[in-house]
N, C-alpha and C. Protein backbone atom coordinates (compact mmCIF):
# COMPACT_ATOMS: atom_id res chain seq x y z
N UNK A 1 0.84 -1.18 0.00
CA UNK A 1 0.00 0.00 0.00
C UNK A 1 0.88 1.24 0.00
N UNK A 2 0.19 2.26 -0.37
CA UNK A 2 1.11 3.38 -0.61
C UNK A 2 0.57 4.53 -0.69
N UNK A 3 0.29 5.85 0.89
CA UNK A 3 -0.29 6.40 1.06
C UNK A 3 -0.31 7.87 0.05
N UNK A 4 -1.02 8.53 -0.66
CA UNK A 4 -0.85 9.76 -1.08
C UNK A 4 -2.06 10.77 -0.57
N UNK A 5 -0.75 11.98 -0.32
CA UNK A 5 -2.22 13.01 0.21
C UNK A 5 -2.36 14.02 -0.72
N UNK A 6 -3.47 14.54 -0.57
CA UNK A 6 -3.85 15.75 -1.77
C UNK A 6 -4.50 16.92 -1.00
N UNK A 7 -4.03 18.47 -0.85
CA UNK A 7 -4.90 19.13 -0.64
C UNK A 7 -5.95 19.40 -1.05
N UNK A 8 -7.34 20.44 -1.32
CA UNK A 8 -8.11 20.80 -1.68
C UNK A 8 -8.59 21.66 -0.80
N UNK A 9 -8.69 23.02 -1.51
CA UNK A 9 -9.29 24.16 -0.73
C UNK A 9 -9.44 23.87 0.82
N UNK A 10 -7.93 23.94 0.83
CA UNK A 10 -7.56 23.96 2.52
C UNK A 10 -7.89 22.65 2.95
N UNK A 11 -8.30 22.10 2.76
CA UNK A 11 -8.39 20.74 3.34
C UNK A 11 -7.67 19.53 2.73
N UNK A 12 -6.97 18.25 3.37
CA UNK A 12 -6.03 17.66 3.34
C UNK A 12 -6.42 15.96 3.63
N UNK A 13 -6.53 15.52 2.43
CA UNK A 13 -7.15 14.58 2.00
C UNK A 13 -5.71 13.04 1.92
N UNK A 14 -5.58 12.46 2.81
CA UNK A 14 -5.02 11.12 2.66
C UNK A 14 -5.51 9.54 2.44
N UNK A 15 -5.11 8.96 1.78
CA UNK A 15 -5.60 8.04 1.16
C UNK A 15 -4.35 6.84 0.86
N UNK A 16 -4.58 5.30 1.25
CA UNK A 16 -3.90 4.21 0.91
C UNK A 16 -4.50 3.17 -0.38
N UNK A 17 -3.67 3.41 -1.19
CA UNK A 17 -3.59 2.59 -2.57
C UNK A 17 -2.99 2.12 -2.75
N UNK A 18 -3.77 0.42 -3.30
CA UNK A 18 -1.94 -0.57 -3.48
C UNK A 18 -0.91 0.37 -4.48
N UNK A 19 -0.05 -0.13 -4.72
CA UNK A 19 1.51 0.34 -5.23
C UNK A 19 0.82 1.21 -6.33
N UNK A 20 0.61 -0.13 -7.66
CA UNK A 20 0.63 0.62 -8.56
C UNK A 20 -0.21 1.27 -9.16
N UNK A 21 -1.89 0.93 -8.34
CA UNK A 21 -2.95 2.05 -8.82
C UNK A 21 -2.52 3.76 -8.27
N UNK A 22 -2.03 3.42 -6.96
CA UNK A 22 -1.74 5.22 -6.73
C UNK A 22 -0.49 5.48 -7.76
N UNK A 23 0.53 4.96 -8.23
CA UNK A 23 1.09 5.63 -9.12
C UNK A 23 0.58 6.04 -10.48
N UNK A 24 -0.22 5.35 -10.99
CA UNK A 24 -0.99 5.88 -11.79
C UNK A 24 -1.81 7.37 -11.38
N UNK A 25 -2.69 7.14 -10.18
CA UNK A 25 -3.27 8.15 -9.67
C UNK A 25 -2.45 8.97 -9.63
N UNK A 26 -0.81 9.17 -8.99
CA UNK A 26 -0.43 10.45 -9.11
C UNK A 26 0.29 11.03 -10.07
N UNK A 27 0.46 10.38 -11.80
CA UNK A 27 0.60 10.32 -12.39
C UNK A 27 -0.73 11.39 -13.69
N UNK A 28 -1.82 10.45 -13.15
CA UNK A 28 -2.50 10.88 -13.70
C UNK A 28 -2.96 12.33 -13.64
N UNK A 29 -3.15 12.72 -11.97
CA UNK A 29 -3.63 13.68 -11.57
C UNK A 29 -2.10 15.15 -11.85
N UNK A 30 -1.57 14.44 -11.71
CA UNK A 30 -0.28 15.66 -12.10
C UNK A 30 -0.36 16.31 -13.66
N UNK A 31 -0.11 15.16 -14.33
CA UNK A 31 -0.73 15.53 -15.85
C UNK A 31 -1.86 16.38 -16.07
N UNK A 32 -2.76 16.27 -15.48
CA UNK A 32 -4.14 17.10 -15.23
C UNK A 32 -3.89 18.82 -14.57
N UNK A 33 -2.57 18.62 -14.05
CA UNK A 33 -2.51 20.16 -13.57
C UNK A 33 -2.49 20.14 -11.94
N UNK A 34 -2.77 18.67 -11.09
CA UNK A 34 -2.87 18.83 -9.88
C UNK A 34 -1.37 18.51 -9.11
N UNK A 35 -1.44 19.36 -8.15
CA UNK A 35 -0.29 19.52 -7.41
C UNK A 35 -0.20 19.06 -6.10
N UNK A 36 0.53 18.00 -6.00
CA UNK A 36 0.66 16.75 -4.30
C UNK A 36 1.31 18.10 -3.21
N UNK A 37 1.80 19.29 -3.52
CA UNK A 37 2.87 19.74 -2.91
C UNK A 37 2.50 21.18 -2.44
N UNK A 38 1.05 22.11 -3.16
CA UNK A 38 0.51 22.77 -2.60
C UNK A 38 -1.27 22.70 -2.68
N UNK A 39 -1.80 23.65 -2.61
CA UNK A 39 -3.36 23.55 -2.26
C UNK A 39 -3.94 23.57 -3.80
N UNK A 40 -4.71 22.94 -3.64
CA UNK A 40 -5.76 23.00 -5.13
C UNK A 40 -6.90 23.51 -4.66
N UNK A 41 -7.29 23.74 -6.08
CA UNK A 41 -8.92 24.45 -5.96
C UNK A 41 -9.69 22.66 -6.48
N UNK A 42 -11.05 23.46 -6.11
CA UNK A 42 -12.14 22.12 -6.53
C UNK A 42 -12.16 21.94 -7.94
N UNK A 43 -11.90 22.83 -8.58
CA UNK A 43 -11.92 23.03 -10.57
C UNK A 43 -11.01 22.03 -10.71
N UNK A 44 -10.06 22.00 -10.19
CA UNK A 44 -8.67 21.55 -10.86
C UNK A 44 -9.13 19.89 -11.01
N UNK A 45 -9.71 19.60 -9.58
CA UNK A 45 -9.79 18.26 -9.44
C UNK A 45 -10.92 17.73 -10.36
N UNK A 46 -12.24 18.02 -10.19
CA UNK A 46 -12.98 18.50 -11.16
C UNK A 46 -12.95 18.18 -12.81
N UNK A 47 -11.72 19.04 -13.18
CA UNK A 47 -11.48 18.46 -14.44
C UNK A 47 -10.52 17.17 -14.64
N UNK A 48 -9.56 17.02 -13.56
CA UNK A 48 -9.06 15.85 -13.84
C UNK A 48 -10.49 14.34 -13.88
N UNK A 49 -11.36 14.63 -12.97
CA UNK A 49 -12.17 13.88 -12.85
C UNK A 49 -12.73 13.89 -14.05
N UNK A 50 -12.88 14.58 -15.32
CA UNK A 50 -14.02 14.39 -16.16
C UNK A 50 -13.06 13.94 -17.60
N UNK A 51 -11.98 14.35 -17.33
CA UNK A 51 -10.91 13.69 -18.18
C UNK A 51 -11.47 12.30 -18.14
N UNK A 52 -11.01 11.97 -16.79
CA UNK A 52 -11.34 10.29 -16.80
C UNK A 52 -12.30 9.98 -17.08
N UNK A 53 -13.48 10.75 -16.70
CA UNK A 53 -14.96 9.76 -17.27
C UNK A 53 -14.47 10.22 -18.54
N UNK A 54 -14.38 11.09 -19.51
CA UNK A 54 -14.64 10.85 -20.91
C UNK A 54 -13.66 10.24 -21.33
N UNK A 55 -12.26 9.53 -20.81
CA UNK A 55 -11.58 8.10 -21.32
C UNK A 55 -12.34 7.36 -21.31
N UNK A 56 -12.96 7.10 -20.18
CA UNK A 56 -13.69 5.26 -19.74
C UNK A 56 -15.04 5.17 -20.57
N UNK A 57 -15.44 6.34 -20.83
CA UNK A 57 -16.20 6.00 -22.02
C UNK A 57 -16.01 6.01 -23.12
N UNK A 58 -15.14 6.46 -23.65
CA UNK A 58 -14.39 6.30 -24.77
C UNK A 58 -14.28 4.76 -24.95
N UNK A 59 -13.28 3.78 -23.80
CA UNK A 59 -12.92 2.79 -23.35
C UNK A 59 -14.53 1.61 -23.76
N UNK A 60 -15.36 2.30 -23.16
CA UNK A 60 -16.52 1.40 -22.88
C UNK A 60 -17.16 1.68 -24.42
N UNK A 61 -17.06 2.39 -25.03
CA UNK A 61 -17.62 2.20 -26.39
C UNK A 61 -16.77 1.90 -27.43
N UNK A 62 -15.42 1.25 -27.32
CA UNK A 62 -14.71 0.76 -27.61
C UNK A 62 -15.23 -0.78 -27.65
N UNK A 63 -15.39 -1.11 -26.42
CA UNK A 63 -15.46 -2.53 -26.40
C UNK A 63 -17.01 -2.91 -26.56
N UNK A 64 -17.99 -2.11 -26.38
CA UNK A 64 -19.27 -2.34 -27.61
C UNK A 64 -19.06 -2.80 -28.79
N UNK A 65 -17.94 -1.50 -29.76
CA UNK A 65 -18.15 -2.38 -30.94
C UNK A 65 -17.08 -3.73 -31.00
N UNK A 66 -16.18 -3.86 -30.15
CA UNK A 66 -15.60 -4.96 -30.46
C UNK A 66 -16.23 -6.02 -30.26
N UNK A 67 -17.41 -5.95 -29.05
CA UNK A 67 -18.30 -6.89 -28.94
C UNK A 67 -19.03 -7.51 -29.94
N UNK A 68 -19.81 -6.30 -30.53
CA UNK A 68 -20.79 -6.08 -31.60
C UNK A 68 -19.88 -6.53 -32.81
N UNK A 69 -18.66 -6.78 -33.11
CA UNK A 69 -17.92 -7.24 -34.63
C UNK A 69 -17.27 -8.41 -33.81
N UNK A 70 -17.65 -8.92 -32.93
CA UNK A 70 -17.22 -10.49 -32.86
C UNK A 70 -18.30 -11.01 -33.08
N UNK A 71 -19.56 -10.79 -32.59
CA UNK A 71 -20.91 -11.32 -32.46
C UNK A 71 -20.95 -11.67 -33.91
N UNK A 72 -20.62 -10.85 -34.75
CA UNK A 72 -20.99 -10.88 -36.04
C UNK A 72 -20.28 -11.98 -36.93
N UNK A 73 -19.14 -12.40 -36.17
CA UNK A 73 -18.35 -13.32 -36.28
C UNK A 73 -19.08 -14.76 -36.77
């Protein structure tokens, strides 16, 4: 496990994730503009959050049609 904390508008948010999902997480969230090292606003997080939903749906209608062109198989 592998703890990471995140501010947000003054408040100080810690959290334990096995190894390599939090490296992704802080990976991800850095790329996005968020910062482990001072305070964020709620926007910041916000948009990293909607990044990800519009991957995973991207992701999930991905594997519709792959579904949908095996079926057809």
């Amino acid at each position: 496990m592998k703890k990471i904390g995140l501010t947000i508008s003054g408040n100080r948010y810690e959290v334990n994730l096995e190894e390599n999902f939090a490296d992704f997480v802080i990976k991800d969230l850095q790329s996005a503009g968020v910062a482990f090292d001072r305070d964020n606003n709620a926007s910041g997080l916000l948009k990293a959050y909607l990044r990800l939903a519009k991957l995973n749906t991207s992701y999930e209608d991905e594997i519709e049609l792959l579904i949908e062109t095996l079926d057809g198989i």
